[in-house]
Protein backbone atom coordinates (compact mmCIF):
# COMPACT_ATOMS: atom_id res chain seq x y z
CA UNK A 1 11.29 16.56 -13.74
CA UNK A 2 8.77 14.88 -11.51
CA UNK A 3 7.48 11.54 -11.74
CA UNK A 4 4.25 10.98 -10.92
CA UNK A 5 2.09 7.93 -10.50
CA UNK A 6 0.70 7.04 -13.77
CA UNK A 7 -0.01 4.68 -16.03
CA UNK A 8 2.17 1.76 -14.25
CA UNK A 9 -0.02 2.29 -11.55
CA UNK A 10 -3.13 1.86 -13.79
CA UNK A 11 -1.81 -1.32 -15.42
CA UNK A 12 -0.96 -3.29 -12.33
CA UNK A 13 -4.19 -2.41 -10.46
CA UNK A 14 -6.50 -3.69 -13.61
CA UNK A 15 -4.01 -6.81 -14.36
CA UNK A 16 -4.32 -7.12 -10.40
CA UNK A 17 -8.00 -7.04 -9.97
CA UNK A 18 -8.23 -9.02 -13.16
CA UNK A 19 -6.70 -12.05 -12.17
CA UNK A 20 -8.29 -11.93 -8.34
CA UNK A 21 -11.44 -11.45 -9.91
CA UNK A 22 -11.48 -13.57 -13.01
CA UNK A 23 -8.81 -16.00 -11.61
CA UNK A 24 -10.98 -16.47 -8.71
CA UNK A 25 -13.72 -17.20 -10.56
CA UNK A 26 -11.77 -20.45 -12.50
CA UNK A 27 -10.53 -21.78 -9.40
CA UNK A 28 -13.69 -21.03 -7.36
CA UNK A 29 -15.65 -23.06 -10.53
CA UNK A 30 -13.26 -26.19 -10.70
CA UNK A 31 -13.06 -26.44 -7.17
CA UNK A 32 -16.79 -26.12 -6.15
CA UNK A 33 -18.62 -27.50 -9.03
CA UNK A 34 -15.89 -29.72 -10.54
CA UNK A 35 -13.56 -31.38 -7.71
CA UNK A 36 -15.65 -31.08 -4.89
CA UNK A 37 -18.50 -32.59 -6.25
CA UNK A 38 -16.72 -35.43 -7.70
CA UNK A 39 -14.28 -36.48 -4.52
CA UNK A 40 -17.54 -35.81 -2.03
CA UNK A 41 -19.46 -38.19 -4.02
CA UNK A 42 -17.74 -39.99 -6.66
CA UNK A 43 -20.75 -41.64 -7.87
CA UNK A 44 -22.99 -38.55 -7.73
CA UNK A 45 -26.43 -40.13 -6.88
CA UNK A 46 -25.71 -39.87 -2.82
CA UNK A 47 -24.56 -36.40 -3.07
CA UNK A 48 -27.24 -35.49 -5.96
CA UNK A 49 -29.90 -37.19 -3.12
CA UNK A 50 -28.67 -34.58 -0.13
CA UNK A 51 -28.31 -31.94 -2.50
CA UNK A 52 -32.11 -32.25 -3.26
CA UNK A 53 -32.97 -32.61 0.44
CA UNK A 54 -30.99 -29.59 1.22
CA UNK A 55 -32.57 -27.27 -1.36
CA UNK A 56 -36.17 -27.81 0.14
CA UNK A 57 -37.45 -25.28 2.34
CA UNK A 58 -40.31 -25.61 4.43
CA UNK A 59 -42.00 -22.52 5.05
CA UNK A 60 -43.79 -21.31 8.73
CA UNK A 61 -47.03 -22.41 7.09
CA UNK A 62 -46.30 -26.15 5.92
CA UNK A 63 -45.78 -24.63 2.15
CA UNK A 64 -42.80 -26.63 0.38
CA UNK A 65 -40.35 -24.40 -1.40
CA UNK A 66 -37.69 -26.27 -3.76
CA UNK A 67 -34.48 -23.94 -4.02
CA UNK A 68 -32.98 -26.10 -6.94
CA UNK A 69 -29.57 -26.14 -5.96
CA UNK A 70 -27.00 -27.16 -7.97
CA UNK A 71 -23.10 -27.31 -8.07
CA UNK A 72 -23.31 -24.78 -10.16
CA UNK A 73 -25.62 -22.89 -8.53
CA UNK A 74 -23.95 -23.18 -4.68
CA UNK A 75 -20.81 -22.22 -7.11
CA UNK A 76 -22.48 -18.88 -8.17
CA UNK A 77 -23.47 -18.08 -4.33
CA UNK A 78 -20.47 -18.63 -3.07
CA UNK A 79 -18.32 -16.55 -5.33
CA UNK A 80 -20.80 -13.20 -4.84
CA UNK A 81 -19.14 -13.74 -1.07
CA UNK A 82 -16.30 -13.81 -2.33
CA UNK A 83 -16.53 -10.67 -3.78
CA UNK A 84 -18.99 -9.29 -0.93
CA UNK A 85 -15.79 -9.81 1.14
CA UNK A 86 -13.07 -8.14 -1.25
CA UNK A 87 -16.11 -5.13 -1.12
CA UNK A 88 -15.62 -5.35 2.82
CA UNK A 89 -11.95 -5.38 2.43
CA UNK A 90 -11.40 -3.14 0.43
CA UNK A 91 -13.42 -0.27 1.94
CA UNK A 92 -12.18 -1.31 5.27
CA UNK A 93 -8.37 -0.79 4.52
CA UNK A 94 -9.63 2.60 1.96
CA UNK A 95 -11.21 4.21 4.42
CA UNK A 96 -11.06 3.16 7.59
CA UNK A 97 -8.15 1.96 8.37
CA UNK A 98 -5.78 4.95 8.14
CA UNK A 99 -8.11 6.60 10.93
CA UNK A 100 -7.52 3.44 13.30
CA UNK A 101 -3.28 3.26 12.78
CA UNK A 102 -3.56 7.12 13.73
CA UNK A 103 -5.53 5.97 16.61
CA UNK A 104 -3.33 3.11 17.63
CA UNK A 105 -0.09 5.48 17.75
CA UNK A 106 -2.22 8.02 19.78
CA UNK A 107 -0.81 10.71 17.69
CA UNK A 108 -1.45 14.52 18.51
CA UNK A 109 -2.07 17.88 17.41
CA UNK A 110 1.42 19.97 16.88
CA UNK A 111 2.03 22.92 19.87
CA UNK A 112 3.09 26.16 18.92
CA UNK A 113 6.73 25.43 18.36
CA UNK A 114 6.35 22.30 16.66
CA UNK A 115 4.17 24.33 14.02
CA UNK A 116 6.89 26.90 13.82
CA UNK A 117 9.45 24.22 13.51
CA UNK A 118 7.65 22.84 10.65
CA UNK A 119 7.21 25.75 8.51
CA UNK A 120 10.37 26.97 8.90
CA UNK A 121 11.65 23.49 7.38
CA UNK A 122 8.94 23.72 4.54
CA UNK A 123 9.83 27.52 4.13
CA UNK A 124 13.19 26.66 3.30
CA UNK A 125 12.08 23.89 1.04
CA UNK A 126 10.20 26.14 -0.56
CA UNK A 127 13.06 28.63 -1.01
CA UNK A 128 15.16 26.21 -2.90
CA UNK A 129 12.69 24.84 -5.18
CA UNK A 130 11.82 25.59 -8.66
CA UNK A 131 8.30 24.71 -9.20
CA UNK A 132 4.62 25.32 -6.76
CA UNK A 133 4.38 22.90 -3.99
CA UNK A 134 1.32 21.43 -2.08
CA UNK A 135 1.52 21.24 1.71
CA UNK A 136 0.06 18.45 3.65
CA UNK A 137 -3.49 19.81 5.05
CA UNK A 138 -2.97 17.99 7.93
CA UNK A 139 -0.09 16.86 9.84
CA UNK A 140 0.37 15.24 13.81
CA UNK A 141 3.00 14.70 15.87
CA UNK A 142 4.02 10.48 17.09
CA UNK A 143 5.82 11.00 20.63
CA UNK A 144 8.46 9.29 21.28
CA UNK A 145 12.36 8.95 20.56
CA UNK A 146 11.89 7.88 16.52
CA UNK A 147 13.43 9.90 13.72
CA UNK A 148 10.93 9.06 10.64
CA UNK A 149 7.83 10.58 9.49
CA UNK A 150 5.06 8.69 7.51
CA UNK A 151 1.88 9.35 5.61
CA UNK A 152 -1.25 7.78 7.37
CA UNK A 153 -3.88 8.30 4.16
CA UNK A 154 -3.77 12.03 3.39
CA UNK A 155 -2.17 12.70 6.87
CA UNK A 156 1.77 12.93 7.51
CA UNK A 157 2.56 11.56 10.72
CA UNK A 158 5.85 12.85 12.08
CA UNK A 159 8.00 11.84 15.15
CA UNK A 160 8.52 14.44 17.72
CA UNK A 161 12.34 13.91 18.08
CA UNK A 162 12.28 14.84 14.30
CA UNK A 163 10.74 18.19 14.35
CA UNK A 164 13.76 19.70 16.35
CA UNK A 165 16.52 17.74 14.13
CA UNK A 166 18.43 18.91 11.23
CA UNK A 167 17.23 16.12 9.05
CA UNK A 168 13.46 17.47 9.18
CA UNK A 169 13.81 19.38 6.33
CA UNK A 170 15.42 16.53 3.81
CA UNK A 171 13.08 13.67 5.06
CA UNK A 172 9.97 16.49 4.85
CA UNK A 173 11.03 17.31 1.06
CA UNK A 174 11.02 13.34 0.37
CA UNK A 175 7.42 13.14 2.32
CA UNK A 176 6.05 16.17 -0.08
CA UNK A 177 7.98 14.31 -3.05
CA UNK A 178 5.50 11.68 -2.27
CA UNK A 179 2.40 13.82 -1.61
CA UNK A 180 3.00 15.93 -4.86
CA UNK A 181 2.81 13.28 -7.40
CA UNK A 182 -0.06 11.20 -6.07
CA UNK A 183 1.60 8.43 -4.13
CA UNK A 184 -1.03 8.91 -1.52
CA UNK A 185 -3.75 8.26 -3.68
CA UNK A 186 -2.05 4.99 -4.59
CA UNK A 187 -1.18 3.93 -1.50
CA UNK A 188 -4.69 3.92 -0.39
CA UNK A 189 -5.87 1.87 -3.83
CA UNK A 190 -3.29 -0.27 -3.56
CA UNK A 191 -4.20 -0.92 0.40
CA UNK A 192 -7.88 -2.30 -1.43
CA UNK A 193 -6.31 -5.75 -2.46
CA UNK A 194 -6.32 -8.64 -0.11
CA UNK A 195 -2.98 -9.09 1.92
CA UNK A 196 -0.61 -11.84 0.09
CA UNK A 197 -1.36 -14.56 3.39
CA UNK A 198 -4.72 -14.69 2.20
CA UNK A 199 -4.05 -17.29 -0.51
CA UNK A 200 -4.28 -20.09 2.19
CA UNK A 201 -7.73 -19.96 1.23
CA UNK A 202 -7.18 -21.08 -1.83
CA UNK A 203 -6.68 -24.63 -0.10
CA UNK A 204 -10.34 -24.33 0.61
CA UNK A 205 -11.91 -23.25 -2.43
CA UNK A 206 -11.43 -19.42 -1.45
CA UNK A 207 -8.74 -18.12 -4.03
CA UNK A 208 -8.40 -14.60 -1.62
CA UNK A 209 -5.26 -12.26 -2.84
CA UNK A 210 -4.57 -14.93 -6.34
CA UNK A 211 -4.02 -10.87 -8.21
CA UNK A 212 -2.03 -9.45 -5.22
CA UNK A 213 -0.05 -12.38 -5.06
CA UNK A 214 0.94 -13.14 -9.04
CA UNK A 215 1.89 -9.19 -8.84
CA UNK A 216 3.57 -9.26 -5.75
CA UNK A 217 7.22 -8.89 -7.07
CA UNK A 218 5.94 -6.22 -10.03
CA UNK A 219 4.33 -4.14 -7.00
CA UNK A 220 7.24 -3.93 -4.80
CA UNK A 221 9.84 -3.19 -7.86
CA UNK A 222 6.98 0.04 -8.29
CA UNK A 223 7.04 0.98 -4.81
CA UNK A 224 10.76 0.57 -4.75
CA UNK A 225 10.95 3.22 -8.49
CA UNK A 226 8.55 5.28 -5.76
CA UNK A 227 10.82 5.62 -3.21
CA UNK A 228 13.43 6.53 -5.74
CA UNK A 229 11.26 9.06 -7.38
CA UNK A 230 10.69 10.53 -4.15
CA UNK A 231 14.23 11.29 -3.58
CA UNK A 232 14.74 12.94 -6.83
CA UNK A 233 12.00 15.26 -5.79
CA UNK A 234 14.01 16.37 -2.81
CA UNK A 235 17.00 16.82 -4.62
CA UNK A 236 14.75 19.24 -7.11
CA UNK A 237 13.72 20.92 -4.16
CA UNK A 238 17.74 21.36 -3.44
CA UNK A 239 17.53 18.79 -0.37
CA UNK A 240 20.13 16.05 -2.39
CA UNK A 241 23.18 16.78 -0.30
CA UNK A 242 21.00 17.24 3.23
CA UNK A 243 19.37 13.92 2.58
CA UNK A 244 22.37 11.93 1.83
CA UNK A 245 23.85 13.10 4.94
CA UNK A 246 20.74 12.04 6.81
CA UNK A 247 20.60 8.87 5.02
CA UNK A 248 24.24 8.13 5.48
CA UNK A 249 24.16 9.02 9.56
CA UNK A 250 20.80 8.06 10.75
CA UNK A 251 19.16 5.21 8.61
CA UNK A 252 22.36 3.60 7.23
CA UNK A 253 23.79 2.14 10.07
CA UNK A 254 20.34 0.52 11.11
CA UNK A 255 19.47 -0.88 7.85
CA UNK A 256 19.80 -4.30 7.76
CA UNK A 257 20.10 -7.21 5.29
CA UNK A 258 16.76 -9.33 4.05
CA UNK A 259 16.81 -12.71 2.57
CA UNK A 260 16.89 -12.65 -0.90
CA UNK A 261 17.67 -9.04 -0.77
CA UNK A 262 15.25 -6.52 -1.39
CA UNK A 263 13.86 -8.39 -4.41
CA UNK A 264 9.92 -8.54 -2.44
CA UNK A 265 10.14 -5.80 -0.47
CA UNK A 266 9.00 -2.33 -1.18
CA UNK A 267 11.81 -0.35 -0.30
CA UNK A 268 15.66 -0.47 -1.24
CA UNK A 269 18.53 -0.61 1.00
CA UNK A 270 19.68 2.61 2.46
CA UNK A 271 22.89 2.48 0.41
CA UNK A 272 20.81 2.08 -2.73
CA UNK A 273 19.17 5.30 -2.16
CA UNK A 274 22.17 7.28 -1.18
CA UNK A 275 23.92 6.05 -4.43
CA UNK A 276 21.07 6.57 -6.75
CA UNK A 277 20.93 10.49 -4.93
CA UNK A 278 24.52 10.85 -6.07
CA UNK A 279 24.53 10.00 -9.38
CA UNK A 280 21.31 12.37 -9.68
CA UNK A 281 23.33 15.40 -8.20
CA UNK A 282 26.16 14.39 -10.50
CA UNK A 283 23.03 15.57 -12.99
CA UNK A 284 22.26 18.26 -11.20
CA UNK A 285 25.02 19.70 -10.44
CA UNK A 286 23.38 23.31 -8.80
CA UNK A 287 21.28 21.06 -6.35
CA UNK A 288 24.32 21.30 -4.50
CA UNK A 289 24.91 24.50 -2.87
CA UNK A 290 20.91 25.11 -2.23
CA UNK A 291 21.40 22.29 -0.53
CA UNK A 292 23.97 23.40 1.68
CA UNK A 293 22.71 26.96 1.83
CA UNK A 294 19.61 25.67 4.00
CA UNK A 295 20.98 23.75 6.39
């Protein structure tokens, strides 16, 4: 049965977006027209007198125009940047940004036997499924000696070495697992919200990332059920045995320990994985010898 992004998603981008928007707003009004004002001028009549000075205008032709700012006011102007930048942000790392990490890695069209390397790994995939399966519309090739393939937006980038090893067609089932139930989609809305070290702002009046950041440890237990979701996929698609074995041999021995575990990061350890594919072939028990057969 897959599991597709839903309504968890949903929840933690509003309560996200919520508290960077509204929170913002609180902090952005005690600190600029509460605290501010009071430590810059305690008694308010010298910082009341340059706040006057500083909201005439003098136009080209002599004519006086009085702006009336107030604390309140400069507090209003200041928070429609703040949101003109999470606009910025948010369209920059949407839409743009996938185009530029493609760019950076210099990635390239497949040859001939790189596409026929691929669809002979999907063709098996498809083979020992049970259900219709979308194919990426566009996939390029990352030279060079790694063994992992990645979505870049709606693109799956995937290491050259990989395309010619017998762990293509596991890691590809886990890839569609991720393309077939909308993790792509919220990978790119989740990419919208400010990055966590933005909150040093806050020290300035500039609450950036306040949602991201009170969410942080809900989002990366998500990703984590993601990645986990993922791999049941492939084991529907009768990869479970294939990607343990790939797991186990390749990405085991390489995985290393974080502090504090995995508690903030977004995916689990190797061994994690590989356990949680067991007990889900112990499940699904004829995911076993498709499995096998296509190897």
């Amino acid at each position: 049965m897959r599991k597709k992004t839903g309504l968890v998603f949903l929840v933690l981008m509003l309560v996200s977006w919520a508290i960077e928007l509204g929170g913002g707003w609180a902090i952005m009004w005690w600190y600029w027209n509460t605290a501010w004002y009071r430590v810059v001028s305690p008694s308010n009549a010298s910082f009341a007198a340059a706040l006057a000075s500083w909201s005439r205008y003098t136009t080209p032709s002599g004519r006086v125009i009085d702006l009336h700012w107030t604390p309140q006011g400069i507090t209003l102007v200041l928070y429609s940047l703040f949101v003109g930048v999470h606009v910025v942000v948010a369209l920059w790392h949407g839409l743009l940004a996938p185009f530029f990490q493609r760019w950076n890695q210099g990635v390239r069209y497949p040859i001939a036997r790189e596409r026929e390397q691929f669809e002979a790994a999907f063709a098996a995939i498809i083979r020992a499924g049970n259900a219709p399966l979308s194919r990426p519309r566009v996939w390029l090739v990352h030279d060079g000696s790694g063994l992992e393939m990645r979505w870049h937006g709606y693109t799956l980038i995937i290491d050259r070495e990989l395309l010619k090893h017998r762990a293509l067609t596991p890691l590809l089932a886990v890839q569609l697992g991720h393309a077939n139930s909308e993790d792509r989609l919220a990978h790119r809305l989740y990419a919208m919200l400010p990055a966590p070290a933005a909150i040093i702002g806050a020290f300035a009046g500039w609450p950036f990332a306040l949602g991201h950041v009170l969410t942080y440890p809900l989002w990366m237990w998500y990703w984590k059920a993601r990645v986990y979701a993922a791999d049941e996929f492939a084991v529907e698609y009768g990869q479970g045995p294939a990607l343990v074995r790939t797991l186990d041999q390749l990405f085991l021995r390489i995985d290393q320990a974080t502090r504090g575990g995995r508690w903030l990061k977004p995916m689990p350890y190797v061994a994690q994985r590989i356990d949680h594919i067991q007990h889900v072939l112990k499940q699904q028990p004829s995911a076993a010898p498709q499995g096998q057969r296509i190897l």
